[in-house]
C-alpha atoms as a PDB file:
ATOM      1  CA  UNK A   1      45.894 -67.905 -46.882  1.00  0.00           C
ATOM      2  CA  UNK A   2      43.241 -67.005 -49.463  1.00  0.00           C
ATOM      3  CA  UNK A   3      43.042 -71.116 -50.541  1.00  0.00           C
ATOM      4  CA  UNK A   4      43.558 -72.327 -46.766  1.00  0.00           C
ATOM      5  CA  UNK A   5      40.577 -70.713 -45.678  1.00  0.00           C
ATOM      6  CA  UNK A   6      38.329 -71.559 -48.338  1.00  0.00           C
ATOM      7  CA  UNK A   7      39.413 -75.442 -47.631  1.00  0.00           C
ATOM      8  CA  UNK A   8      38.972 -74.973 -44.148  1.00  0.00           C
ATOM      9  CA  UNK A   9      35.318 -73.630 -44.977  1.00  0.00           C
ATOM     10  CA  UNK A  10      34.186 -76.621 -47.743  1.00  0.00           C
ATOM     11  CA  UNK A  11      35.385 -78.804 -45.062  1.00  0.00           C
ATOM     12  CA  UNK A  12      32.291 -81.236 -44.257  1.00  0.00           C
ATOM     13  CA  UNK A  13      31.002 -82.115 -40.710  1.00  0.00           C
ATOM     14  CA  UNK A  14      32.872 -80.336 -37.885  1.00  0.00           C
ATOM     15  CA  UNK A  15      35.444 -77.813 -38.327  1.00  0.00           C
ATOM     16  CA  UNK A  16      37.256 -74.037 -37.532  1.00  0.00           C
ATOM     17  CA  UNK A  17      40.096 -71.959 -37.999  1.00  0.00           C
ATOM     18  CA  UNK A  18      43.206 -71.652 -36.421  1.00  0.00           C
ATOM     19  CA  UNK A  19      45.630 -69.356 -37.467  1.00  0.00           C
ATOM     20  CA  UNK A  20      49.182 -69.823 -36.795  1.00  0.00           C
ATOM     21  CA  UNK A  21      52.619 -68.907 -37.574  1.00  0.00           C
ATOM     22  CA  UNK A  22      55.786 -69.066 -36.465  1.00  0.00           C
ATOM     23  CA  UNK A  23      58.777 -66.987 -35.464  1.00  0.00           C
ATOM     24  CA  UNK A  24      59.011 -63.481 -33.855  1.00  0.00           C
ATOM     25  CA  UNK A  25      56.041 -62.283 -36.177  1.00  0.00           C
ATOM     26  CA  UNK A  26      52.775 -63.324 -36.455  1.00  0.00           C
ATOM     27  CA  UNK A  27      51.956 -61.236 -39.390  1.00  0.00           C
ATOM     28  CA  UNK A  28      54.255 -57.505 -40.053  1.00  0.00           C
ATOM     29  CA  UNK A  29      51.301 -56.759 -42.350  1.00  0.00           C
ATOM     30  CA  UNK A  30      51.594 -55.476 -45.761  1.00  0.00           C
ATOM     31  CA  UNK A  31      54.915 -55.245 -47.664  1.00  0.00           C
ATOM     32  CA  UNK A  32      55.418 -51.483 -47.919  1.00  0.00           C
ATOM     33  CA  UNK A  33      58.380 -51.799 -49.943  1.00  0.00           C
ATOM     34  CA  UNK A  34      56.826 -54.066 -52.713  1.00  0.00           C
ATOM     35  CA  UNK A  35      54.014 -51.607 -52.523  1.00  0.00           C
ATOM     36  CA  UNK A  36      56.183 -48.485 -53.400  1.00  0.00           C
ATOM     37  CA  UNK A  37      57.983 -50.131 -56.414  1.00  0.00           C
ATOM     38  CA  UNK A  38      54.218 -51.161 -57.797  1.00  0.00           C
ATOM     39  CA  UNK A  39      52.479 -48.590 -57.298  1.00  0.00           C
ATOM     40  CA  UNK A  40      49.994 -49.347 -60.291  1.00  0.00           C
ATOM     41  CA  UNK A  41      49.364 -52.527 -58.787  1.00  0.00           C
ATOM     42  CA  UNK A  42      48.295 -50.893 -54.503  1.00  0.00           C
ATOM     43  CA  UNK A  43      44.523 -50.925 -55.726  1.00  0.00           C
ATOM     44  CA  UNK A  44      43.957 -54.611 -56.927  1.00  0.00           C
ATOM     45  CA  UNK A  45      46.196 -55.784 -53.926  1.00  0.00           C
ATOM     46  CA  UNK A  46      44.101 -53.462 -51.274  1.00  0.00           C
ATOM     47  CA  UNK A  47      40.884 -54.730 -52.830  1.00  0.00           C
ATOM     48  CA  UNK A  48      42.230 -58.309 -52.127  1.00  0.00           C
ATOM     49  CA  UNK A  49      43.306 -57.629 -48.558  1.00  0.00           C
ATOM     50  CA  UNK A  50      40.000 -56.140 -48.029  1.00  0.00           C
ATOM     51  CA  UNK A  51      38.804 -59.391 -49.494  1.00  0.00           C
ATOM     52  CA  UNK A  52      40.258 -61.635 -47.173  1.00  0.00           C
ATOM     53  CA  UNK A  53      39.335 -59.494 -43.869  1.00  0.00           C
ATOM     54  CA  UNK A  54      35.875 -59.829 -45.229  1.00  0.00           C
ATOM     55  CA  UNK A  55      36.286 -62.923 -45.963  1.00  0.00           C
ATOM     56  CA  UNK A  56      37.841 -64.303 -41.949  1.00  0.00           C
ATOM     57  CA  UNK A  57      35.507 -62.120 -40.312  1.00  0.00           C
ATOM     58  CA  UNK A  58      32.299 -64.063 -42.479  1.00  0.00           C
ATOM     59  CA  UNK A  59      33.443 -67.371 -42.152  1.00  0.00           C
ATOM     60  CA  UNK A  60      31.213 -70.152 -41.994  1.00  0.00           C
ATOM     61  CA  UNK A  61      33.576 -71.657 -38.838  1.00  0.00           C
ATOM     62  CA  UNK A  62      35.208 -70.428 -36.051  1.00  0.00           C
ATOM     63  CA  UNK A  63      38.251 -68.753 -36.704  1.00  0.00           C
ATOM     64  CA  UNK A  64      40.791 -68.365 -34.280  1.00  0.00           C
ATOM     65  CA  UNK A  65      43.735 -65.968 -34.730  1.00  0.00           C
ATOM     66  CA  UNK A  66      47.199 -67.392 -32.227  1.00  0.00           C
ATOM     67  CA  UNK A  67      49.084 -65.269 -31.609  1.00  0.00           C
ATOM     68  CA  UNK A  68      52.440 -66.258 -30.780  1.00  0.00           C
ATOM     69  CA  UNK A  69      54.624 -63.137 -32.064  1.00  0.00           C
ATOM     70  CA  UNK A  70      53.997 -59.621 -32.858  1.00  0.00           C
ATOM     71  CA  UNK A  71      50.689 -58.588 -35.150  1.00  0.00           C
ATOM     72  CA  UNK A  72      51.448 -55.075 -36.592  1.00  0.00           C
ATOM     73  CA  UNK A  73      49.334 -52.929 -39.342  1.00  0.00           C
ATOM     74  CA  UNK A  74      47.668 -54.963 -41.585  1.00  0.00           C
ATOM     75  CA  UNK A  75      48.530 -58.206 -39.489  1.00  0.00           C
ATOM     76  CA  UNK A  76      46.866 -56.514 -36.479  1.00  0.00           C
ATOM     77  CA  UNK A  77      43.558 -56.123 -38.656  1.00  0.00           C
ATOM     78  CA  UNK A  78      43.830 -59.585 -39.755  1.00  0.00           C
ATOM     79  CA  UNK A  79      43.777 -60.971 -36.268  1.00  0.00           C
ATOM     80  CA  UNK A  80      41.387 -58.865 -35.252  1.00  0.00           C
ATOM     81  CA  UNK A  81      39.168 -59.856 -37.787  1.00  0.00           C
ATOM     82  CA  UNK A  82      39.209 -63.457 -36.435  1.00  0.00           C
ATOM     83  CA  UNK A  83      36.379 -64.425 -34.071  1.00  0.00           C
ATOM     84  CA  UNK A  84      38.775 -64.988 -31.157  1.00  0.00           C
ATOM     85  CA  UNK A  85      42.745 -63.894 -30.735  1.00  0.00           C
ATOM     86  CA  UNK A  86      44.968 -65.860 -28.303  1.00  0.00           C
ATOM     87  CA  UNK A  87      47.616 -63.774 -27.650  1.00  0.00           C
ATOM     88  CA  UNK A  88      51.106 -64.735 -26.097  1.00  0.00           C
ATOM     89  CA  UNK A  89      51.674 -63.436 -22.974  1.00  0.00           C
ATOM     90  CA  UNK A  90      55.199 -62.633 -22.388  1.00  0.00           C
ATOM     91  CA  UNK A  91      55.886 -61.439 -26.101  1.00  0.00           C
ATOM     92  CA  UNK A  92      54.913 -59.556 -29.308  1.00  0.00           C
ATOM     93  CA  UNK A  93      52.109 -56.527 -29.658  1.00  0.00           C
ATOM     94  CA  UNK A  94      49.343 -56.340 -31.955  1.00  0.00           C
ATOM     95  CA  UNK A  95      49.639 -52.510 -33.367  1.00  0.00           C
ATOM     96  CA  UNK A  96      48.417 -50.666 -36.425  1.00  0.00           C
ATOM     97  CA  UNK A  97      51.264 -48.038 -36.692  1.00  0.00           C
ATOM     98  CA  UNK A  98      49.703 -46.122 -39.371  1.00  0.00           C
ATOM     99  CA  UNK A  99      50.087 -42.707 -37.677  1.00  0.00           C
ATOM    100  CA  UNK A 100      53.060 -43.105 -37.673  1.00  0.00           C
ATOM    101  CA  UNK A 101      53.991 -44.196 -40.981  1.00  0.00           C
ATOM    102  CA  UNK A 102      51.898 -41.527 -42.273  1.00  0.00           C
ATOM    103  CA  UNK A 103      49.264 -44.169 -44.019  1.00  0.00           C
ATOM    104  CA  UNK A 104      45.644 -43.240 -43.821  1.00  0.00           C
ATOM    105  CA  UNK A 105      43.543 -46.279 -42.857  1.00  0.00           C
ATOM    106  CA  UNK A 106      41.211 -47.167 -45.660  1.00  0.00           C
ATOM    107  CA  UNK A 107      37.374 -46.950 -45.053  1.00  0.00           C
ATOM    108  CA  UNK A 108      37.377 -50.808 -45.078  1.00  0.00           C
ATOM    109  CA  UNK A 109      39.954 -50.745 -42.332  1.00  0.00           C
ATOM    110  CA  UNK A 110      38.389 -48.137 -40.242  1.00  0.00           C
ATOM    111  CA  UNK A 111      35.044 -50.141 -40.344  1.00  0.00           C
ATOM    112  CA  UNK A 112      36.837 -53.156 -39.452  1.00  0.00           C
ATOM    113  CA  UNK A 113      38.504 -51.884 -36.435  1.00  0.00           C
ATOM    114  CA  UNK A 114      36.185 -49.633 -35.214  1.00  0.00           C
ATOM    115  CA  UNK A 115      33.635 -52.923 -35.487  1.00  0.00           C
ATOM    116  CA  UNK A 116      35.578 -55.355 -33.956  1.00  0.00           C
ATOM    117  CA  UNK A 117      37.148 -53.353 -30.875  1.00  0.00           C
ATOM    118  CA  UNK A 118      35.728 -51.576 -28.065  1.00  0.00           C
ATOM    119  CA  UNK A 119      35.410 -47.775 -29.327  1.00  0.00           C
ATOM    120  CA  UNK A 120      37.738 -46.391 -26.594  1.00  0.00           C
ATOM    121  CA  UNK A 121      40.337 -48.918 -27.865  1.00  0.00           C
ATOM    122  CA  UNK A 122      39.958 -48.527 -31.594  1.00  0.00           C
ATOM    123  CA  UNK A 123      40.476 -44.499 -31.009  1.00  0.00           C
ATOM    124  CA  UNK A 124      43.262 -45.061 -28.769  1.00  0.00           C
ATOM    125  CA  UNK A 125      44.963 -47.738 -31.165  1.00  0.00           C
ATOM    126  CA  UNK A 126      44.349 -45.808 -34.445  1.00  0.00           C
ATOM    127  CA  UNK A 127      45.259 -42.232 -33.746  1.00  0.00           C
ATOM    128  CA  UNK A 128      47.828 -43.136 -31.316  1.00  0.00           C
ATOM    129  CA  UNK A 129      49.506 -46.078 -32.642  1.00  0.00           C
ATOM    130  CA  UNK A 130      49.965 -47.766 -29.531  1.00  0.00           C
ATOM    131  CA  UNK A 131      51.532 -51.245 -29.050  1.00  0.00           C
ATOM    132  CA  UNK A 132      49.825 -53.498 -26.688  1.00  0.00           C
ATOM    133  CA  UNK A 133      51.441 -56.393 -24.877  1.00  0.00           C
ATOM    134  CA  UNK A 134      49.450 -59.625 -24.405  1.00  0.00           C
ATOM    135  CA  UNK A 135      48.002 -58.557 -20.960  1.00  0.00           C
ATOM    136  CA  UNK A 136      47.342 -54.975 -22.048  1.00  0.00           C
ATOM    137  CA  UNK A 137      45.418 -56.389 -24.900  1.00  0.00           C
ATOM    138  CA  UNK A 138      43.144 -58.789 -23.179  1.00  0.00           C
ATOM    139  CA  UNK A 139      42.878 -55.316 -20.841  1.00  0.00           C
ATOM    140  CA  UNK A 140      41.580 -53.437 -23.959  1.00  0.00           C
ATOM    141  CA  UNK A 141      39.736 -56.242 -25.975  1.00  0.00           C
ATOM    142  CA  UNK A 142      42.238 -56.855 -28.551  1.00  0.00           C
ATOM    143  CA  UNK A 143      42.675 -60.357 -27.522  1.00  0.00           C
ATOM    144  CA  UNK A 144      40.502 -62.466 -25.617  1.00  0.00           C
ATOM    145  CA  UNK A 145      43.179 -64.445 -23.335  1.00  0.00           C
ATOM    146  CA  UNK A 146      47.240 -64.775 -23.094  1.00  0.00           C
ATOM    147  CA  UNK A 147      48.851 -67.904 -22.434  1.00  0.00           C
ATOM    148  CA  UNK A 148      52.187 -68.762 -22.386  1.00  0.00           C
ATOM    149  CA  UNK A 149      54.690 -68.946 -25.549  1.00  0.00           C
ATOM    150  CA  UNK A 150      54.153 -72.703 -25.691  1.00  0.00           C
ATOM    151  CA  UNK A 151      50.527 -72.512 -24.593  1.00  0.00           C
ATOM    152  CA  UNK A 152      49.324 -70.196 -27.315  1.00  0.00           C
ATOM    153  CA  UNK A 153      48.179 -72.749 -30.217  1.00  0.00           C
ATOM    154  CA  UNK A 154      46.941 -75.528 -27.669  1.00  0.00           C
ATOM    155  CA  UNK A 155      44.236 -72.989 -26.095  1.00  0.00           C
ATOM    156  CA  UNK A 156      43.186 -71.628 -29.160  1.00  0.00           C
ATOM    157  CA  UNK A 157      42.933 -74.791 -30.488  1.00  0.00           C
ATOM    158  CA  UNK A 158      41.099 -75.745 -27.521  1.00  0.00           C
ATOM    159  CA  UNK A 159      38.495 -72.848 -27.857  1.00  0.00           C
ATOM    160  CA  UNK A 160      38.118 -73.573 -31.677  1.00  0.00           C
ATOM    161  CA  UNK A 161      37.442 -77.441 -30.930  1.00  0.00           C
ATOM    162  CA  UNK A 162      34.664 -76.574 -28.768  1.00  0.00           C
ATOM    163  CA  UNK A 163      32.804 -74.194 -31.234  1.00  0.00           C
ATOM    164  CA  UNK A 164      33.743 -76.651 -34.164  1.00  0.00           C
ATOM    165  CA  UNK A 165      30.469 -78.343 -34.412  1.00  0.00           C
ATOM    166  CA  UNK A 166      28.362 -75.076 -34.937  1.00  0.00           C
ATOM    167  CA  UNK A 167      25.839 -75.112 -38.120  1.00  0.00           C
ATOM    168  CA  UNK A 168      28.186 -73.364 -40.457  1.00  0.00           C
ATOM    169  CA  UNK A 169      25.634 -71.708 -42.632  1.00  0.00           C
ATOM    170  CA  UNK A 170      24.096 -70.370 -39.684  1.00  0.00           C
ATOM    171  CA  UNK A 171      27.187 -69.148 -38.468  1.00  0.00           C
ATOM    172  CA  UNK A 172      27.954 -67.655 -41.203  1.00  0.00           C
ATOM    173  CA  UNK A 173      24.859 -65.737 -41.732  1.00  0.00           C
ATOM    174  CA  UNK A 174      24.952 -64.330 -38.258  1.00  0.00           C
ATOM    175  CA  UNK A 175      27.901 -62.843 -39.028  1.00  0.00           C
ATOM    176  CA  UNK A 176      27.376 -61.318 -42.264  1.00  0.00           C
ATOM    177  CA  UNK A 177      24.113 -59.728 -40.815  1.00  0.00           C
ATOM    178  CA  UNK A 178      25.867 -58.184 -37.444  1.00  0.00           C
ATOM    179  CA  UNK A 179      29.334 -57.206 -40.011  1.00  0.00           C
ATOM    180  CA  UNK A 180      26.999 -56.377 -43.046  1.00  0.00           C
ATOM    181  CA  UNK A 181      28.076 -52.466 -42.982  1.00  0.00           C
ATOM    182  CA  UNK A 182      31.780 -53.559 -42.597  1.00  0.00           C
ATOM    183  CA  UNK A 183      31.433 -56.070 -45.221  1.00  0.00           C
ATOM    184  CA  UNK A 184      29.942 -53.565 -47.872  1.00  0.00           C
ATOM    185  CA  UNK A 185      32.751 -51.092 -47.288  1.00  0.00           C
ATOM    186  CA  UNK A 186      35.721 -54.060 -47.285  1.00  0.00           C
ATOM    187  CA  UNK A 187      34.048 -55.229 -50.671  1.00  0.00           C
ATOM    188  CA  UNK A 188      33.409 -51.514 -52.396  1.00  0.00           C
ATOM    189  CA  UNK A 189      35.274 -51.298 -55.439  1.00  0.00           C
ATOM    190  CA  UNK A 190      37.000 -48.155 -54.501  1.00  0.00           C
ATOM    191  CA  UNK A 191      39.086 -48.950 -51.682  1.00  0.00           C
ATOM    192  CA  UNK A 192      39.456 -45.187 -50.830  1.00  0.00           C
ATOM    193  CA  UNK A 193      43.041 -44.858 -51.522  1.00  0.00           C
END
């Protein structure tokens, strides 16, 4: 992802984002299980998570997450760190679960969410852990629009052709000054685990 994006963004002349995938997830987030049998190793990978949500919700192009399966934890913040989300309409949540798996969001994660959703929303999603269909989303500003299962990629595609021919520096500076807070905490070098 890390080397997709940064060709997306040295890309000359027009150009965005679209993330896809395919299958009943979008993104399950982080890999819990690799996580517990390396533990020495949860700081450095954090720290380059963080780095890549700081790194989507900066870019120098549109970015557009499509959502055609289920976006949980991690995944969720990943999406929502995108400048639009598509969501399917029929299937899959987007859900950070972390009260219930009895993980503390980090401060970079907080920020994140609490900067990118409506306040009510972030509360209700983060201390709650509550999955959200693609209507229910678009309800609560998770997503922006639901399509159908084979509509998904084609209307965020759609979306991300029209904004491709912003001035990417500009772009990009606009969002770095209106993130800047949430981008200091993502890139702190103690990730506040």
């Amino acid at each position: 992802m890390e080397d997709a994006l940064a060709e997306v963004v040295a890309t000359e002349g027009p150009r965005a984002l679209v993330t896809t995938a395919t299958g009943k997830f979008w993104s399950n987030g982080l890999d819990l299980e690799w996580m517990g049998a390396n533990q020495g190793e949860i700081p450095a990978f954090v720290a380059r998570v963080h780095g890549l949500f700081a790194r989507v919700l900066e870019a120098e192009v549109p970015t557009v997450a499509a959502l055609q399966g289920h976006a949980f934890a991690a995944g969720a913040m990943l999406a929502v760190a995108h400048d639009r989300v598509v969501m399917r309409e029929d299937r899959g949540y987007v859900c950070v679960p972390e009260v219930d798996i009895r993980i503390p969001f980090t401060p970079g994660m907080t920020a994140l969410l609490t900067a990118r959703l409506p306040h009510r929303t972030a509360h209700e999603a983060m201390t709650t852990g509550r999955r959200y269909g693609g209507p229910d989303a678009v309800a609560a500003g998770v997503a922006h629009e639901c399509a159908p299962g084979t509509e998904v990629v084609d209307r965020a595609v759609a979306w991300a052709a029209g904004q491709a021919g912003k001035h990417g520096p500009t772009l990009g500076e606009i969002k770095r000054r209106m993130y800047a807070p949430v981008l200091d905490t993502l890139r702190r070098s103690d990730v506040g685990l």
